[in-house]
C-alpha atoms as a PDB file:
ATOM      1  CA  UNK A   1     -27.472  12.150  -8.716  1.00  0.00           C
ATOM      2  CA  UNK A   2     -27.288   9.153 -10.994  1.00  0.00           C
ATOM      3  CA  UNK A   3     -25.477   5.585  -9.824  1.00  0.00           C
ATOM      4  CA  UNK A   4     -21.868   5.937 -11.237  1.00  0.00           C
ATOM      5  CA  UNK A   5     -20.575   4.619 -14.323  1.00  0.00           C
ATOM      6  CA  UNK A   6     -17.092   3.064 -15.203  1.00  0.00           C
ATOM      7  CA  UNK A   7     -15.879   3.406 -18.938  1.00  0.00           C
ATOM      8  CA  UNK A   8     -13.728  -0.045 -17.676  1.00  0.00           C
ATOM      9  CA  UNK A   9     -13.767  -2.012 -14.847  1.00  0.00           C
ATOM     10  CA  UNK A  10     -10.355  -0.896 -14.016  1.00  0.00           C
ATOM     11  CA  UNK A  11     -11.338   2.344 -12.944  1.00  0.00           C
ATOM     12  CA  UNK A  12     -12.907   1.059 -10.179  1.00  0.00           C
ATOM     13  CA  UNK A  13      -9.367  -0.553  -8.999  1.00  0.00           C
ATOM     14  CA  UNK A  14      -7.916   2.401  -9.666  1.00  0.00           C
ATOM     15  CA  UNK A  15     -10.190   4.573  -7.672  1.00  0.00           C
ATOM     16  CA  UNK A  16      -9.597   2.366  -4.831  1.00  0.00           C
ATOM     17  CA  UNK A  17      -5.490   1.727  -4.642  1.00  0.00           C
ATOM     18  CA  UNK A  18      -4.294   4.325  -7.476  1.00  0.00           C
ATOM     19  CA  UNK A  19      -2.363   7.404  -6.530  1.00  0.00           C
ATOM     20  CA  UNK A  20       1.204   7.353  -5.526  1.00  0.00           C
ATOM     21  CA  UNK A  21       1.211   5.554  -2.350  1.00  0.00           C
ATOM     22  CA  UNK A  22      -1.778   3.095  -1.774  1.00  0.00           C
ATOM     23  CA  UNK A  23      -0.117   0.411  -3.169  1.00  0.00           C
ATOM     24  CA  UNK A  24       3.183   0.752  -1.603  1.00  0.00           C
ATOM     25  CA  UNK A  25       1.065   0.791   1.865  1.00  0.00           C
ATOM     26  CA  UNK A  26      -0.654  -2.488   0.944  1.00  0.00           C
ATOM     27  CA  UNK A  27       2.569  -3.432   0.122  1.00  0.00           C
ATOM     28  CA  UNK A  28       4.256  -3.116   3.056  1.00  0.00           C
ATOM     29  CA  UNK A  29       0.907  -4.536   4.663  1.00  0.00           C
ATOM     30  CA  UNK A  30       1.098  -7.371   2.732  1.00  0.00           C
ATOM     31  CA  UNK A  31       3.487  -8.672   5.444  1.00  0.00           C
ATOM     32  CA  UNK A  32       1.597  -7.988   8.107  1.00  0.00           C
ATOM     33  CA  UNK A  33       0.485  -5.657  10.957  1.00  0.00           C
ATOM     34  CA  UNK A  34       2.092  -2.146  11.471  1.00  0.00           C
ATOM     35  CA  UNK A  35       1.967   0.863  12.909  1.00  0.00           C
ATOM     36  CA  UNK A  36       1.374   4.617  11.289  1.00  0.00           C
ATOM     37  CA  UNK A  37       5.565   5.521  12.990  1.00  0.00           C
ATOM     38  CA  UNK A  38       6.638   1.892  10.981  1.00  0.00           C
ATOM     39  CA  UNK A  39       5.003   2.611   7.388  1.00  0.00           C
ATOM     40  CA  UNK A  40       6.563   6.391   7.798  1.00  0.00           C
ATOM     41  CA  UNK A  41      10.130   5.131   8.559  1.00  0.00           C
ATOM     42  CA  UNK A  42       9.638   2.800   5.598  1.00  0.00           C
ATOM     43  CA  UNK A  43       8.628   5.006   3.159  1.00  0.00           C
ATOM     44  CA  UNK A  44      10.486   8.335   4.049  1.00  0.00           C
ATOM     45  CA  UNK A  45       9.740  10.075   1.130  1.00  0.00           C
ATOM     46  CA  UNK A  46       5.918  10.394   2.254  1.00  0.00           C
ATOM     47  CA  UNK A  47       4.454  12.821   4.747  1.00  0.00           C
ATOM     48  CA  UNK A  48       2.491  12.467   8.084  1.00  0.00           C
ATOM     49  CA  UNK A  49      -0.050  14.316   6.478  1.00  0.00           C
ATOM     50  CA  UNK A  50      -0.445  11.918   3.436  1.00  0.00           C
ATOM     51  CA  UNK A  51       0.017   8.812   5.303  1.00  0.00           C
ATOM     52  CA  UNK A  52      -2.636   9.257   7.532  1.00  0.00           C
ATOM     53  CA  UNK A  53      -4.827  10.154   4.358  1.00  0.00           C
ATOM     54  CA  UNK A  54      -4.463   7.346   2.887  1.00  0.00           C
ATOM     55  CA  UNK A  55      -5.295   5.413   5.640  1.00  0.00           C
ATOM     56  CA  UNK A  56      -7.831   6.755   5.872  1.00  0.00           C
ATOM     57  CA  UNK A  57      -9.317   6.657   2.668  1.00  0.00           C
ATOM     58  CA  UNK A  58      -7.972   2.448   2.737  1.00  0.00           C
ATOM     59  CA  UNK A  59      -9.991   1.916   5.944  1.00  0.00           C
ATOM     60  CA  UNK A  60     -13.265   3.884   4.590  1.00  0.00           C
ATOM     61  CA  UNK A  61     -12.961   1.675   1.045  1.00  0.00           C
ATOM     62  CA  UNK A  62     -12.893  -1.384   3.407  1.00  0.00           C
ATOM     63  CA  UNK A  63      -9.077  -2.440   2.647  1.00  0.00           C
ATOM     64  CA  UNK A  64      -7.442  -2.157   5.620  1.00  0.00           C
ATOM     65  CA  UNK A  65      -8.509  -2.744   9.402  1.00  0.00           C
ATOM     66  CA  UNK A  66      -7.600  -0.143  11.841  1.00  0.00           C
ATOM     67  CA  UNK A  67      -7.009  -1.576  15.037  1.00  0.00           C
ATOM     68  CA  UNK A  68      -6.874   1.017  18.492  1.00  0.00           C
ATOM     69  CA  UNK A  69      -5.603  -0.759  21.646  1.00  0.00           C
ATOM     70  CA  UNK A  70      -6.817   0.618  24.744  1.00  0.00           C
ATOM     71  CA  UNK A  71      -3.369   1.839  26.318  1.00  0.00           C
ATOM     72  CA  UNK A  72      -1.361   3.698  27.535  1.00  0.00           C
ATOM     73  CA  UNK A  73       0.372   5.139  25.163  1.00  0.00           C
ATOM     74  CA  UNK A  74      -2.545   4.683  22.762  1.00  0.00           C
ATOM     75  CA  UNK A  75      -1.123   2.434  19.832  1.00  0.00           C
ATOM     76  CA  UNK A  76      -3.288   1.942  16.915  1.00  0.00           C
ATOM     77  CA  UNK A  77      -2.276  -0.368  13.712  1.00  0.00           C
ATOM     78  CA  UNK A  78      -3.428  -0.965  10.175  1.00  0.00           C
ATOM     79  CA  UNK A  79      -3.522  -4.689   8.135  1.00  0.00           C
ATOM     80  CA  UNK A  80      -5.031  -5.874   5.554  1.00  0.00           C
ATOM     81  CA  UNK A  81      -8.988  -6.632   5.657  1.00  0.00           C
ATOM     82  CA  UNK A  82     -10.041 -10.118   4.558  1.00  0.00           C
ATOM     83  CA  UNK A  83     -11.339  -8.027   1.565  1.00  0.00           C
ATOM     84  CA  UNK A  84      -7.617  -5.924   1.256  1.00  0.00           C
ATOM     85  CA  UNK A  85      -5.944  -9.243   1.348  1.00  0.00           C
ATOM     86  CA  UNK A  86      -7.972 -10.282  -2.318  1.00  0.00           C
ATOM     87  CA  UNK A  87      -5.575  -7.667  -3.194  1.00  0.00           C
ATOM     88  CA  UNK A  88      -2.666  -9.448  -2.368  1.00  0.00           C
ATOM     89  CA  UNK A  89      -1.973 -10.887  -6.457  1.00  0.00           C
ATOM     90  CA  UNK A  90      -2.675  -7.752  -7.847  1.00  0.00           C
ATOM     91  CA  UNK A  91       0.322  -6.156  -5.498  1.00  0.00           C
ATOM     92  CA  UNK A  92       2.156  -9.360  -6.566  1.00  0.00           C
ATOM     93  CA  UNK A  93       1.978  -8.682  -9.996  1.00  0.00           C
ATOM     94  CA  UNK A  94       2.905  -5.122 -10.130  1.00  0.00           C
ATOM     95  CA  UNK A  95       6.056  -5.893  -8.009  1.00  0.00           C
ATOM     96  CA  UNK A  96       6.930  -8.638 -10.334  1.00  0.00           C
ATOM     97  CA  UNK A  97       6.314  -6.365 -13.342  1.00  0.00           C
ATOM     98  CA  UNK A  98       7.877  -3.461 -11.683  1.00  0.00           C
ATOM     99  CA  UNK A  99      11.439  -5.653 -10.628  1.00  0.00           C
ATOM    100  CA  UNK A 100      11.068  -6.865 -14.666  1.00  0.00           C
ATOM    101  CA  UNK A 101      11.447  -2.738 -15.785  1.00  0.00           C
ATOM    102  CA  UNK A 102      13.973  -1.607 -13.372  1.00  0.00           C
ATOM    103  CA  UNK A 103      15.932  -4.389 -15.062  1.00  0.00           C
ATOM    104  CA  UNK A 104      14.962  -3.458 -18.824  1.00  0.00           C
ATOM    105  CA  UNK A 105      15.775  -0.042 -17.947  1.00  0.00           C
ATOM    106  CA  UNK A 106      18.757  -0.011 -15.618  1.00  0.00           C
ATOM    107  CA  UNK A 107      20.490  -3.281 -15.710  1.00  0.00           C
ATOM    108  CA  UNK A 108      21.039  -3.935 -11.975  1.00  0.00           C
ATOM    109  CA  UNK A 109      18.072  -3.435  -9.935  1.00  0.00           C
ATOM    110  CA  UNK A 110      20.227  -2.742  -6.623  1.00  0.00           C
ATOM    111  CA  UNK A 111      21.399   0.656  -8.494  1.00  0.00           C
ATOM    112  CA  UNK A 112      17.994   2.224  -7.698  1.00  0.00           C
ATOM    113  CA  UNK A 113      16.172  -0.601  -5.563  1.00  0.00           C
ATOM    114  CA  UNK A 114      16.040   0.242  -2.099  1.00  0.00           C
ATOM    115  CA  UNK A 115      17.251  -2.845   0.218  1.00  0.00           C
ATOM    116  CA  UNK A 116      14.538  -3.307   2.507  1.00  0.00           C
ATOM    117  CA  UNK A 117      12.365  -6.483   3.176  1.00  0.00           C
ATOM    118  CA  UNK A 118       9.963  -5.872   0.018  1.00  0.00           C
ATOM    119  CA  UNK A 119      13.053  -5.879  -2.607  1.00  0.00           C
ATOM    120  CA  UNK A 120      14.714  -9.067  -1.433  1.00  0.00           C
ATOM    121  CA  UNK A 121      17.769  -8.158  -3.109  1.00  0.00           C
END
């Protein structure tokens, strides 16, 4: 099979963080370390099964660390890799952008805006 091609570089983003949920897990990574149990309370409307996909699929593309402490319970957390954290404008940006449309489109953002630590409302 041949080496891959991209029509536009931003494929290649896209095939890394695109989907539904990536970037709301960088997101929320963006400020700082957290367990699988934290990112599901914080984003209810996701599933155990998807969470832990993405993860996954995050850890294997080299964007976020997954870090297994040797305990009892065993407790395991995800961050950002050095390499996720290059990330960290992009997220920036689409937040900012993001904030800028729920205005356009619905006035007050705290109508559909969630208040948790990401919306600073």
């Amino acid at each position: 099979m041949g080496q891959k091609k991209y029509n536009i570089s931003v494929e290649a983003t896209l095939e890394v963080i695109g989907g539904k949920w990536k970037c709301v897990i960088l997101c929320h990574l963006t400020h700082g370390k957290m367990r699988t149990s934290e990112l599901k309370r914080i984003m209810p409307s996701i599933t155990q099964k998807m969470l832990t996909q993405q993860l996954r699929e995050l850890e294997e593309d080299g964007i976020v660390n997954r870090i297994s402490y040797n305990q009892v319970p065993p407790k395991v957390e995800y961050e950002l890799s050095e390499y996720g954290c290059s990330l960290t404008g992009i997220l920036d940006s689409l937040c900012a952008w993001g904030e800028k449309h729920i205005i356009k489109e619905y006035g007050d953002k705290s109508v559909v805006l969630e208040d948790n630590i990401l919306n600073k409302l």
